[in-house]
Protein backbone atom coordinates (compact mmCIF):
# COMPACT_ATOMS: atom_id res chain seq x y z
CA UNK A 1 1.08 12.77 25.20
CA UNK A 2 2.44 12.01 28.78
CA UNK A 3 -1.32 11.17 29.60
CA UNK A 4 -1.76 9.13 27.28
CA UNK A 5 0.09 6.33 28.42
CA UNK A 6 -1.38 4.86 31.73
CA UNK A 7 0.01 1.43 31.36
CA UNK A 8 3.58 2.52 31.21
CA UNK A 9 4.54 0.92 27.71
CA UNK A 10 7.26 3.38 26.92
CA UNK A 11 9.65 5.12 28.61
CA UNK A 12 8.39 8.30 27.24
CA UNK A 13 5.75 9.97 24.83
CA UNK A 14 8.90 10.68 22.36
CA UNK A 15 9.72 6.96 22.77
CA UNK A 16 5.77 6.28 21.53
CA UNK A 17 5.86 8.99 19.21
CA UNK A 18 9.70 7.37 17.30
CA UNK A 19 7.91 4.12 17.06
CA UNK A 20 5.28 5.59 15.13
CA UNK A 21 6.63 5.49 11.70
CA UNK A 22 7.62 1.62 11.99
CA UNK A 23 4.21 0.85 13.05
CA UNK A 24 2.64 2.35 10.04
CA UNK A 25 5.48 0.96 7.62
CA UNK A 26 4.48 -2.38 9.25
CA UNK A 27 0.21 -1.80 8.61
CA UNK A 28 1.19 -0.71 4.77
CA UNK A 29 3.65 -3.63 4.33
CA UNK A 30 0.22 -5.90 5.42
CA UNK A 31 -1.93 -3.72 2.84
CA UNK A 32 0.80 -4.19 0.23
CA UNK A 33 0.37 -7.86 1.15
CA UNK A 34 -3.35 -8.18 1.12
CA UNK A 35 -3.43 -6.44 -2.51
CA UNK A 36 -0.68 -8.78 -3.93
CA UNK A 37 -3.19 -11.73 -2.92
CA UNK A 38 -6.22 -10.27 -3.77
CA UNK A 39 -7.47 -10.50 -0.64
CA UNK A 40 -10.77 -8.61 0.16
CA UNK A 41 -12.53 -8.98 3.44
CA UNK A 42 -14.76 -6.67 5.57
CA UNK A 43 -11.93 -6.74 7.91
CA UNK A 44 -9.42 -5.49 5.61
CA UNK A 45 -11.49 -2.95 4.23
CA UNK A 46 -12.31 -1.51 7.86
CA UNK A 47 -8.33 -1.85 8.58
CA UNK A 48 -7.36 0.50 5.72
CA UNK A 49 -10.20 3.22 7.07
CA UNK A 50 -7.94 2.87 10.01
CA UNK A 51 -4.19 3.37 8.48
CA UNK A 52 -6.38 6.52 7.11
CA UNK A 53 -7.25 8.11 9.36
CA UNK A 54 -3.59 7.86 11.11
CA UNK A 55 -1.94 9.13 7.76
CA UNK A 56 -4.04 11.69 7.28
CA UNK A 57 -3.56 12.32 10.67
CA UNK A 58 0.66 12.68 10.12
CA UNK A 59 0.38 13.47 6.73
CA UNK A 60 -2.79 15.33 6.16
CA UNK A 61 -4.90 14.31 2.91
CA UNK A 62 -1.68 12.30 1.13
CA UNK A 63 -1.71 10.92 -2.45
CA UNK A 64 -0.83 7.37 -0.18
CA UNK A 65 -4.28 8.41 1.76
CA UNK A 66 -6.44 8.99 -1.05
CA UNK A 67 -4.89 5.96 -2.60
CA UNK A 68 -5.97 3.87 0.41
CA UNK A 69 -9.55 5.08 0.31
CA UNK A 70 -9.98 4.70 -3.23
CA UNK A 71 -7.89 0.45 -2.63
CA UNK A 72 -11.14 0.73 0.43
CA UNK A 73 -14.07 1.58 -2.29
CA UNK A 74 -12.71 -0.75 -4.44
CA UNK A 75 -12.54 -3.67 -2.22
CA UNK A 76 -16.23 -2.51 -0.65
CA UNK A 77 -17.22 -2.59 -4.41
CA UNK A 78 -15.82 -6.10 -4.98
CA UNK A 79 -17.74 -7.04 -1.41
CA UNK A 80 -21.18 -6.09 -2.95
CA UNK A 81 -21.06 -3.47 -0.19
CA UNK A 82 -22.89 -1.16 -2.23
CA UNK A 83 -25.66 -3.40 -3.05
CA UNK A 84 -26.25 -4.21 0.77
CA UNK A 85 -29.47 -1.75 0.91
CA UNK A 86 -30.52 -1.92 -3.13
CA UNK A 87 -34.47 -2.81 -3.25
CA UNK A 88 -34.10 -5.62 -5.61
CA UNK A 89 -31.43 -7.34 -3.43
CA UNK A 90 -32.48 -10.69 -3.32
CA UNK A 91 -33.30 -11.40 0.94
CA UNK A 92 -31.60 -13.84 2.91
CA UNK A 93 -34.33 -17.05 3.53
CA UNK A 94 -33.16 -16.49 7.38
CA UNK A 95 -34.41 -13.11 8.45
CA UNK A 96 -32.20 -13.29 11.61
CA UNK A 97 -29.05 -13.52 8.83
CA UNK A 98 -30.33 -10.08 7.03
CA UNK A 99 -29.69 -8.15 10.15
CA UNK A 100 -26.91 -9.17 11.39
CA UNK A 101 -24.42 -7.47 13.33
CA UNK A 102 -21.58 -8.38 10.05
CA UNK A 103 -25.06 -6.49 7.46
CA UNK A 104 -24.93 -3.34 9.63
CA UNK A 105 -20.98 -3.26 9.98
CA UNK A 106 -20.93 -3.76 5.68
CA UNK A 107 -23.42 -0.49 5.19
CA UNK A 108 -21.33 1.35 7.69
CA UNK A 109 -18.20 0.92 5.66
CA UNK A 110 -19.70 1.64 2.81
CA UNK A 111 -21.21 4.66 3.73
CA UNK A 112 -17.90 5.90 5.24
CA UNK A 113 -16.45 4.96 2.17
CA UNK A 114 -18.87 6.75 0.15
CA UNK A 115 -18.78 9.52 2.12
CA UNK A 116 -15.42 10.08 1.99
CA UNK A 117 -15.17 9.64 -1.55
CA UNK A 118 -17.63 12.62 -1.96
């Protein structure tokens, strides 16, 4: 919207708005890229909850959308994301390391992600 951009980085909201579509094109070329190398990361996985929310945002619940958050779950899978809170999960010898700000931001991915997939 017009409000929406105090800093004056476009001419006008249709300016922001055109751009859109070759700022997502550019996020799914780096998803593209990060599943041709494997790549998993916490990082990555939070990224794609990201791209999700703006697709389903221009396209609504998409089969690219659903395929993102099911590329999410299984990168969280592959990140023993789902094991984070399991009783027999073997603890960390330094208690600080168990409850660390990177622990809580793994079981809140995951439980988007499992949320979502429900």
């Amino acid at each position: 919207t017009p409000y929406d951009d105090a800093r004056a980085l476009y001419a006008s909201a249709a300016e922001a708005n055109c751009q859109t579509t070759g700022w997502l094109k550019a996020a799914l070329d780096v998803v593209d890229h990060v599943q041709r190398t494997a790549h998993t990361s916490l990082e990555c996985a939070q990224g794609m909850i990201l791209i999700f929310f703006v697709l389903c945002s221009l396209e609504g619940v998409s089969t690219r959308a659903r395929s993102l958050v099911a590329q999410s779950i299984a990168m969280g899978r592959e990140l023993s994301l789902h094991l984070i809170d399991y009783p027999n999960n073997s603890p960390s010898s330094d208690p600080q390391q168990m409850h660390s700000i990177k622990t809580e931001m793994g079981r809140r991915v995951w439980w988007y992600l499992a949320a979502s997939d429900w």
